[in-house]
PDB file of N, CA and C in Angstrom:
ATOM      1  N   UNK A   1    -118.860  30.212-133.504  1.00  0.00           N
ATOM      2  CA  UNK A   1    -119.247  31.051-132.408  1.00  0.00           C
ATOM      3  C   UNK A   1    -119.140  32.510-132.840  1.00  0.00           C
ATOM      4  N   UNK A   2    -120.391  33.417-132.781  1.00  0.00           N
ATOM      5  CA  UNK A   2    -120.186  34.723-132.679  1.00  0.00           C
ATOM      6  C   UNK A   2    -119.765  35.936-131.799  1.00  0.00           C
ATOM      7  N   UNK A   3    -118.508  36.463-131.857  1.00  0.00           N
ATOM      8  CA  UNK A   3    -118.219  37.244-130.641  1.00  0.00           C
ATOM      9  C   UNK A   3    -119.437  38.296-130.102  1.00  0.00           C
ATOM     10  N   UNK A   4    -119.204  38.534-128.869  1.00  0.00           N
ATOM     11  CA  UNK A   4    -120.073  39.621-128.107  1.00  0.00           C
ATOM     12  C   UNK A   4    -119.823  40.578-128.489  1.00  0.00           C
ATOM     13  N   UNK A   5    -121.045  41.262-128.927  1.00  0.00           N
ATOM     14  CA  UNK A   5    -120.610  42.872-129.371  1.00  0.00           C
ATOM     15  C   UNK A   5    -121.781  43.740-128.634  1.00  0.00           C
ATOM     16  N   UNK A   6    -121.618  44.472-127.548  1.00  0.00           N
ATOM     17  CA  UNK A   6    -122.119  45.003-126.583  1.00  0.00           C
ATOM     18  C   UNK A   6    -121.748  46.845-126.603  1.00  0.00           C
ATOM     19  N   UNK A   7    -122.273  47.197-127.235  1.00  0.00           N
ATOM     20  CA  UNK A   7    -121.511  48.582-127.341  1.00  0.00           C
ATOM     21  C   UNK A   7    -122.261  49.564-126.360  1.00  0.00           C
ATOM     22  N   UNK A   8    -123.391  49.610-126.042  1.00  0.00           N
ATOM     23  CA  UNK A   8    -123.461  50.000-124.579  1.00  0.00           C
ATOM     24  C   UNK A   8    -122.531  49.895-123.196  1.00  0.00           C
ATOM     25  N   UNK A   9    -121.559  49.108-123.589  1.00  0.00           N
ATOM     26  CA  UNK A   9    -121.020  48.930-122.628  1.00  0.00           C
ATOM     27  C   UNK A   9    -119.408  49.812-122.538  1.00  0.00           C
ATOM     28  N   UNK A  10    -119.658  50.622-123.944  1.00  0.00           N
ATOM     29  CA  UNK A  10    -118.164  51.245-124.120  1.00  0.00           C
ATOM     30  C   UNK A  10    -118.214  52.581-123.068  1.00  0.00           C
ATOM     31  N   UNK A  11    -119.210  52.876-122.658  1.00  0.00           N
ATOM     32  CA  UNK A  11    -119.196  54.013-122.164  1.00  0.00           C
ATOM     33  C   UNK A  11    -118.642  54.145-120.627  1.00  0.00           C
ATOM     34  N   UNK A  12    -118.926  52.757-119.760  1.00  0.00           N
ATOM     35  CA  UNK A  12    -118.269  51.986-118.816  1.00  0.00           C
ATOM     36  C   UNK A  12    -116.598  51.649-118.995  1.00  0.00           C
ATOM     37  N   UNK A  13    -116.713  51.111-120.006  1.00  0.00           N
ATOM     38  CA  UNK A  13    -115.045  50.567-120.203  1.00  0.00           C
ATOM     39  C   UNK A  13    -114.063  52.126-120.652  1.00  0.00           C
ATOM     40  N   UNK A  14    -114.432  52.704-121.602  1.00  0.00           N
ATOM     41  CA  UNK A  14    -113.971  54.143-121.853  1.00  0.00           C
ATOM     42  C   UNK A  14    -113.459  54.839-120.660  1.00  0.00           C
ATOM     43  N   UNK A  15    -114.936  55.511-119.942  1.00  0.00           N
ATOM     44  CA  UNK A  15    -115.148  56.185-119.078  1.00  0.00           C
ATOM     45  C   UNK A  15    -113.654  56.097-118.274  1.00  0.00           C
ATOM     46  N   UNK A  16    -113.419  57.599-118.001  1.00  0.00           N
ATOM     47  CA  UNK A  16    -112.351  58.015-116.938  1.00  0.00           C
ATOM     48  C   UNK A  16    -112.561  58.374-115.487  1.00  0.00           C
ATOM     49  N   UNK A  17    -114.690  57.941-115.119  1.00  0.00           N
ATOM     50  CA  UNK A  17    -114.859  58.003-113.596  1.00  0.00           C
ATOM     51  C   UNK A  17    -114.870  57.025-113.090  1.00  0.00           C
ATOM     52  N   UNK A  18    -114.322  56.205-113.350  1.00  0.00           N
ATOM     53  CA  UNK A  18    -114.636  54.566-112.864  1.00  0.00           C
ATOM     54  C   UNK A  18    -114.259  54.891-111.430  1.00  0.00           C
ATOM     55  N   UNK A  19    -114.933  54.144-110.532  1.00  0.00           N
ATOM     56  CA  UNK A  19    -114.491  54.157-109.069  1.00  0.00           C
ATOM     57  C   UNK A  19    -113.155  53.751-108.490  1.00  0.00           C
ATOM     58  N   UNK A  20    -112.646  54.056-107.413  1.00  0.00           N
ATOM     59  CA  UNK A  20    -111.465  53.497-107.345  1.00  0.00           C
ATOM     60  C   UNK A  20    -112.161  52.883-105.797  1.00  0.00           C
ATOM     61  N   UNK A  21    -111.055  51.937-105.259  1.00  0.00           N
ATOM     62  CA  UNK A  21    -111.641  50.926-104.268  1.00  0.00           C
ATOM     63  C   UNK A  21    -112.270  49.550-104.486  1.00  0.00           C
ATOM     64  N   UNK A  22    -112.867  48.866-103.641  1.00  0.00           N
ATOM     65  CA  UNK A  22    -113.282  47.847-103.634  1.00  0.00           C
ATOM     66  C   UNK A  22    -114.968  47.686-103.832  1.00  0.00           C
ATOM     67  N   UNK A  23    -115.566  47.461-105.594  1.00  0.00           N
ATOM     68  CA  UNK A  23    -117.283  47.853-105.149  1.00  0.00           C
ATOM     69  C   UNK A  23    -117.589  46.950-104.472  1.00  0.00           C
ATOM     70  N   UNK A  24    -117.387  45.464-104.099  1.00  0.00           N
ATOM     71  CA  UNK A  24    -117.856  44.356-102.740  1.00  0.00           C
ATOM     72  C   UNK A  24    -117.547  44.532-101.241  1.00  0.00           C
ATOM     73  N   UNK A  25    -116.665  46.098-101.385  1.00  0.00           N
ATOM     74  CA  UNK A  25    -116.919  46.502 -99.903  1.00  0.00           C
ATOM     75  C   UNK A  25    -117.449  47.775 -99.986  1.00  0.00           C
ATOM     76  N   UNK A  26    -117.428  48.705-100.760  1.00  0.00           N
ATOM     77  CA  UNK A  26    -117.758  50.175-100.377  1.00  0.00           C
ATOM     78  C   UNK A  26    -119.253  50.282-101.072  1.00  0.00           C
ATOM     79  N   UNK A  27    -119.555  49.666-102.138  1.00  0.00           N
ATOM     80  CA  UNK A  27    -121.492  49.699-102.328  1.00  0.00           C
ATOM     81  C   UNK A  27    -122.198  48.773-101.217  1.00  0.00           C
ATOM     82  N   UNK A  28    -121.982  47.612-100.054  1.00  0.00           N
ATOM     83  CA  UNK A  28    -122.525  47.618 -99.305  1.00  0.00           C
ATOM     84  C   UNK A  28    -122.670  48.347 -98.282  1.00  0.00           C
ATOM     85  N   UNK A  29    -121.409  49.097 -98.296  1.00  0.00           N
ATOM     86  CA  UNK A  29    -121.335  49.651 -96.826  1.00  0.00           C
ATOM     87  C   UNK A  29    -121.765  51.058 -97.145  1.00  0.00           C
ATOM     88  N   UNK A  30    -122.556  51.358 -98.098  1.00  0.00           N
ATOM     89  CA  UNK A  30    -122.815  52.900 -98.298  1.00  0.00           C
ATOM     90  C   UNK A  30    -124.501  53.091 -97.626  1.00  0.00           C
ATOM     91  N   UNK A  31    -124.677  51.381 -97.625  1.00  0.00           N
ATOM     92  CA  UNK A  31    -126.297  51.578 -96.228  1.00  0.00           C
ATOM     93  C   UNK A  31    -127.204  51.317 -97.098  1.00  0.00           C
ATOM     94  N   UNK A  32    -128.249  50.734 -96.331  1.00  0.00           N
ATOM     95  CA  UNK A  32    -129.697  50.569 -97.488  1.00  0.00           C
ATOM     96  C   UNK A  32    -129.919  51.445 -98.049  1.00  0.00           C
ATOM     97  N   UNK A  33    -129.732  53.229 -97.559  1.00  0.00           N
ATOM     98  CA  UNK A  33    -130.470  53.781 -97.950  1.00  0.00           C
ATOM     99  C   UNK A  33    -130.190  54.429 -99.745  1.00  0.00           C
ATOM    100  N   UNK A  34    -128.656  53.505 -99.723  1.00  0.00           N
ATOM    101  CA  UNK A  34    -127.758  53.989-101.282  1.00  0.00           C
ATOM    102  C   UNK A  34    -128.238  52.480-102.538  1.00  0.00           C
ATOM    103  N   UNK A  35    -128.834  51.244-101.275  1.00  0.00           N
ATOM    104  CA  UNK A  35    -128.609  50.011-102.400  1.00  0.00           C
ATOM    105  C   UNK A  35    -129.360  50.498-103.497  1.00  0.00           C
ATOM    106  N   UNK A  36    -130.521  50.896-103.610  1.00  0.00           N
ATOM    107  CA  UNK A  36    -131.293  50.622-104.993  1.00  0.00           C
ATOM    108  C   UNK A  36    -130.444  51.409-106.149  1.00  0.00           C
ATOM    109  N   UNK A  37    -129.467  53.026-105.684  1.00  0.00           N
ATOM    110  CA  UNK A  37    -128.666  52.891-106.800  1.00  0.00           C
ATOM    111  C   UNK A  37    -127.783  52.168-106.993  1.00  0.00           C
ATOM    112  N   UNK A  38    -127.323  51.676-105.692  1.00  0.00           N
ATOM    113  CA  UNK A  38    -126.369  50.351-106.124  1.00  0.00           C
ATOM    114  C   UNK A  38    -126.831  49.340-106.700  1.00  0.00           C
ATOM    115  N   UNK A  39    -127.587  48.773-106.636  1.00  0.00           N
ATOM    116  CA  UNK A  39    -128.508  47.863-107.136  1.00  0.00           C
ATOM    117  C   UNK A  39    -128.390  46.507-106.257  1.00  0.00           C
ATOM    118  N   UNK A  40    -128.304  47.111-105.442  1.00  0.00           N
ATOM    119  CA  UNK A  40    -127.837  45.694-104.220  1.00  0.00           C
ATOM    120  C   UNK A  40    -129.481  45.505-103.770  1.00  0.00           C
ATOM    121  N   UNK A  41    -129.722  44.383-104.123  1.00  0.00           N
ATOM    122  CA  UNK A  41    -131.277  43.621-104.090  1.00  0.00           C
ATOM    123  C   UNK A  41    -131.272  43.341-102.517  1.00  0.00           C
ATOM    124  N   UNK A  42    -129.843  42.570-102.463  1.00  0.00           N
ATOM    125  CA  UNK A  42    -129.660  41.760-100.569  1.00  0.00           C
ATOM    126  C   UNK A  42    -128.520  41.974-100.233  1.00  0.00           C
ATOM    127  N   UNK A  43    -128.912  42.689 -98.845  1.00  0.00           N
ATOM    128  CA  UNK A  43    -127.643  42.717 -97.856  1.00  0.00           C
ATOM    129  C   UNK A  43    -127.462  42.590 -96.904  1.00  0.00           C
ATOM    130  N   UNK A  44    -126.533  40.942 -96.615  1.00  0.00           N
ATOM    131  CA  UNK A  44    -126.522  40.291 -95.245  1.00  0.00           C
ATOM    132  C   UNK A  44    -125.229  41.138 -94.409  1.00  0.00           C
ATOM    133  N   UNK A  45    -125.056  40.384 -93.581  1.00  0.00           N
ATOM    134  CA  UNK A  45    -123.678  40.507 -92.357  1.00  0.00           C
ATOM    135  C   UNK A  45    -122.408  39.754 -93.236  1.00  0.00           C
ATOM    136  N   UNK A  46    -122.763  38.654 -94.227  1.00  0.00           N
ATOM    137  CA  UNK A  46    -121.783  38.302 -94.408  1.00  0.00           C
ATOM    138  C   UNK A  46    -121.493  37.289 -96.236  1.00  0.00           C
ATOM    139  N   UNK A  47    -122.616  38.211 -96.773  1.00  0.00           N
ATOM    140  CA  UNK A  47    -122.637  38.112 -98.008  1.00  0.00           C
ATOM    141  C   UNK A  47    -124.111  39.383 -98.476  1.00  0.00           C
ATOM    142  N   UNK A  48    -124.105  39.592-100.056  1.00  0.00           N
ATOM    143  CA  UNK A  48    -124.818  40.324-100.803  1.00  0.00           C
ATOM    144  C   UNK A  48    -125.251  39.726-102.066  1.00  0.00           C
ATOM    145  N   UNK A  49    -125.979  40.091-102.640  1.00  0.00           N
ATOM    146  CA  UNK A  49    -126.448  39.926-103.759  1.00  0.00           C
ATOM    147  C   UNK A  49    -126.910  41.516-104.751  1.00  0.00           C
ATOM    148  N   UNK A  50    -126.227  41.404-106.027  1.00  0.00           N
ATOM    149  CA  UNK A  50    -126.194  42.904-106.441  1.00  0.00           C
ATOM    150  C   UNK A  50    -126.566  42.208-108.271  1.00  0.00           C
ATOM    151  N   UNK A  51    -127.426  43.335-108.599  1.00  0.00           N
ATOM    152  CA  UNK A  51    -127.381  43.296-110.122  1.00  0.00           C
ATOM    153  C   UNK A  51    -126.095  43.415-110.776  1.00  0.00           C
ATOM    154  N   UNK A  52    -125.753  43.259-112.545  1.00  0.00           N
ATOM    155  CA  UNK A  52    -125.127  43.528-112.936  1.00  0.00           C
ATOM    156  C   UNK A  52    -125.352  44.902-113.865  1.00  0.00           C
ATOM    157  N   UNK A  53    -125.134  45.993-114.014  1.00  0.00           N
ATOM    158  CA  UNK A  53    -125.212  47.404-114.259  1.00  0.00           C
ATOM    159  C   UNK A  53    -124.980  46.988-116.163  1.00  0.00           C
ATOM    160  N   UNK A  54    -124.229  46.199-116.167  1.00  0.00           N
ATOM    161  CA  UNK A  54    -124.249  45.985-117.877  1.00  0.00           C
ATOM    162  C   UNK A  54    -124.159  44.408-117.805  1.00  0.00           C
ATOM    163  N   UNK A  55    -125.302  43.747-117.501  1.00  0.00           N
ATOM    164  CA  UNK A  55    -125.366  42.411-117.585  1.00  0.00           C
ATOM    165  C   UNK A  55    -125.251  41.657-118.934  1.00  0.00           C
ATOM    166  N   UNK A  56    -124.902  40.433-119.122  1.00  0.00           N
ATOM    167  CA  UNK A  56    -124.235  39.804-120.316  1.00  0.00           C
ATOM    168  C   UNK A  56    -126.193  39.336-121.164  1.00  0.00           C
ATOM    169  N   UNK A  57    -126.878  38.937-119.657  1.00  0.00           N
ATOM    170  CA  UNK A  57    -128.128  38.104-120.241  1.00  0.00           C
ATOM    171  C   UNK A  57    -129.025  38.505-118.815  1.00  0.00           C
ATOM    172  N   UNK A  58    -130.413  38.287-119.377  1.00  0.00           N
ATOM    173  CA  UNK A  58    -130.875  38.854-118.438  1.00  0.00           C
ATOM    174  C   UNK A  58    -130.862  38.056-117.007  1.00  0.00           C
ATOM    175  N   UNK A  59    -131.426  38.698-115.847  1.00  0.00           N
ATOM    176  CA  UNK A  59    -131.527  37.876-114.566  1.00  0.00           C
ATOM    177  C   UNK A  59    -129.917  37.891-114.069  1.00  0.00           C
ATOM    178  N   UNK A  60    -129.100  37.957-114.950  1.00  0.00           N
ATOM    179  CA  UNK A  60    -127.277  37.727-114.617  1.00  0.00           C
ATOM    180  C   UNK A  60    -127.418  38.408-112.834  1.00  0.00           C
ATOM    181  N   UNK A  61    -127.069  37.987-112.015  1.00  0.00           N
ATOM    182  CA  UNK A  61    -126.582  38.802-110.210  1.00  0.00           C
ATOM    183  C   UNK A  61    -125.273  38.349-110.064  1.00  0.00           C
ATOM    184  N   UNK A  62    -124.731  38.934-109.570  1.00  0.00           N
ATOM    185  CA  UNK A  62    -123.676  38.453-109.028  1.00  0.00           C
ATOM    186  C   UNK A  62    -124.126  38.469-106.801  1.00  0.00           C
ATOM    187  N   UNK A  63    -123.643  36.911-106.591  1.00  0.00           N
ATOM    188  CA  UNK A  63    -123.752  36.590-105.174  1.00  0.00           C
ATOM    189  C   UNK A  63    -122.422  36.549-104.612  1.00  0.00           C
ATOM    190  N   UNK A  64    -122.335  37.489-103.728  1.00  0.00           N
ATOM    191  CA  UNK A  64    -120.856  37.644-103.124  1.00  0.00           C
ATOM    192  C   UNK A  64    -120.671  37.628-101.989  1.00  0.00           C
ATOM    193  N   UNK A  65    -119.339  36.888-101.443  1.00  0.00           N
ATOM    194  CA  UNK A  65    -119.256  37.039 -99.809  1.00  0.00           C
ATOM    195  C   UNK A  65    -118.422  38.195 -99.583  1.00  0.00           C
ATOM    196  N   UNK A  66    -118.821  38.625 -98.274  1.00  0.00           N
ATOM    197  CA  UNK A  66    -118.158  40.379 -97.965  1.00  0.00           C
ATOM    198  C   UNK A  66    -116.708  39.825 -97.791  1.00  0.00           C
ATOM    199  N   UNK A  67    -116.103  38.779 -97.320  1.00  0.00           N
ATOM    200  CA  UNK A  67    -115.292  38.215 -96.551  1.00  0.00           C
ATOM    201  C   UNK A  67    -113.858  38.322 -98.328  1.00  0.00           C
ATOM    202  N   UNK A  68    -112.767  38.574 -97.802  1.00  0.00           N
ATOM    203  CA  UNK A  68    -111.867  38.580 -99.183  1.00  0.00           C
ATOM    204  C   UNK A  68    -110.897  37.707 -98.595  1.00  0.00           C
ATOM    205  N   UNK A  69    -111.000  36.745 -99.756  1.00  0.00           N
ATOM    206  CA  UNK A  69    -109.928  35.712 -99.809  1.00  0.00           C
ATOM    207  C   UNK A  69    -109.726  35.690-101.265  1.00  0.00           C
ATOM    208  N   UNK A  70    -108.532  34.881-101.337  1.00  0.00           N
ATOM    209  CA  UNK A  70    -108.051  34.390-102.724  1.00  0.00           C
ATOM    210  C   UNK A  70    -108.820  33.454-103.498  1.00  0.00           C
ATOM    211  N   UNK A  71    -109.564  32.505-102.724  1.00  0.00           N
ATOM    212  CA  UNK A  71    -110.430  31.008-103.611  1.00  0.00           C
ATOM    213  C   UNK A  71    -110.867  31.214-102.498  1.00  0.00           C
ATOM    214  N   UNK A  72    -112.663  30.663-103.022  1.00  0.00           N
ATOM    215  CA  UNK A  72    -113.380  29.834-102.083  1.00  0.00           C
ATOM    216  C   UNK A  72    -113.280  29.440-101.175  1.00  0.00           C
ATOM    217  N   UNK A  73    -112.593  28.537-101.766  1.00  0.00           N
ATOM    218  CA  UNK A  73    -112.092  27.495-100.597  1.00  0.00           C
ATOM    219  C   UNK A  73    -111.472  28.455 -99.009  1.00  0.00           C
ATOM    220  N   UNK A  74    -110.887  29.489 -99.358  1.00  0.00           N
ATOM    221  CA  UNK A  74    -110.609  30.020 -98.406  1.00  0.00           C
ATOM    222  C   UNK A  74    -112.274  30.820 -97.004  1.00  0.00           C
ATOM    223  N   UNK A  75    -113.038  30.280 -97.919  1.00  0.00           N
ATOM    224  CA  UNK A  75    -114.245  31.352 -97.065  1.00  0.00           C
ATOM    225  C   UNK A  75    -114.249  30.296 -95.501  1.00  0.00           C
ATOM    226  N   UNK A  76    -114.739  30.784 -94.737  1.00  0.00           N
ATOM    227  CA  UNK A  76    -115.411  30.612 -93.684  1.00  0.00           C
ATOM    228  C   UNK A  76    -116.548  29.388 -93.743  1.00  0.00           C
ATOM    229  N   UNK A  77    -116.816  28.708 -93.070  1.00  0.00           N
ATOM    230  CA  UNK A  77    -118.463  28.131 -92.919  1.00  0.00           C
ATOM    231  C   UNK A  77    -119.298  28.656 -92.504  1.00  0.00           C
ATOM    232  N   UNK A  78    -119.292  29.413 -92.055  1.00  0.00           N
ATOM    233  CA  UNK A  78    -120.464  30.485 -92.085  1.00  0.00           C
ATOM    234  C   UNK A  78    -120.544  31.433 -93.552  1.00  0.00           C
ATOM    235  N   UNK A  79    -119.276  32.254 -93.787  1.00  0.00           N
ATOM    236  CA  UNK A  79    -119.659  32.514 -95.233  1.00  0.00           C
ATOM    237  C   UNK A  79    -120.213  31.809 -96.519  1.00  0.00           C
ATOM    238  N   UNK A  80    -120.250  30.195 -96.401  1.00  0.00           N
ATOM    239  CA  UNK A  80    -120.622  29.343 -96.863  1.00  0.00           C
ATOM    240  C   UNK A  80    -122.016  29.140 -97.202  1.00  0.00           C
ATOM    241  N   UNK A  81    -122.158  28.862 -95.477  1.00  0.00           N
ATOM    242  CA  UNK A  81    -123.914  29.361 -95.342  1.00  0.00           C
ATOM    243  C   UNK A  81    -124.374  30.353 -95.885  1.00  0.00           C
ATOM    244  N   UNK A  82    -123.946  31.412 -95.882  1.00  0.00           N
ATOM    245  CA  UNK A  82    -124.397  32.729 -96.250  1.00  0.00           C
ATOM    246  C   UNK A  82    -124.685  32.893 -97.662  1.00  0.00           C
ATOM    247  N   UNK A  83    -124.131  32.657 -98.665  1.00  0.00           N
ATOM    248  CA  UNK A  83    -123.787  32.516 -99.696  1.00  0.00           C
ATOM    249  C   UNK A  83    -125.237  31.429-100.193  1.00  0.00           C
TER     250      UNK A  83
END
């Protein structure tokens, strides 16, 4: 196996502006009118769907429920649905 060597990505990991907070609550809630720099494609009531800014492969999204729990298992059935 060959390790990942991604060096575009040092400038992210380096970097001393990294955000502080939660980005699965504060890039949805900054409003449609912020997603496309967020890169938030979809945004429900009770999940999102957002690019990855330094994705591993292409197409990579991450699908997330707004809802914070520890595991899954902890979501809602409706966050379920949502998702």
């Amino acid at each position: 196996m060959k390790p990942l060597w991604a060096p575009w990505r040092m400038e992210f990991i380096l970097g001393e502006d990294k955000p502080e907070g939660c980005i699965l609550c504060d890039k949805p809630a900054a409003g449609p009118d912020r997603h496309k720099d967020n890169l938030i494609l979809v945004a429900r009531p009770r999940a999102f769907v957002m690019m990855n800014r330094f994705p591993y492969t292409n197409g990579h999204l991450l699908v997330a429920p707004r809802a914070h729990v520890p595991a899954p298992a902890g979501l809602s059935p409706d966050d379920h649905v949502a998702l």
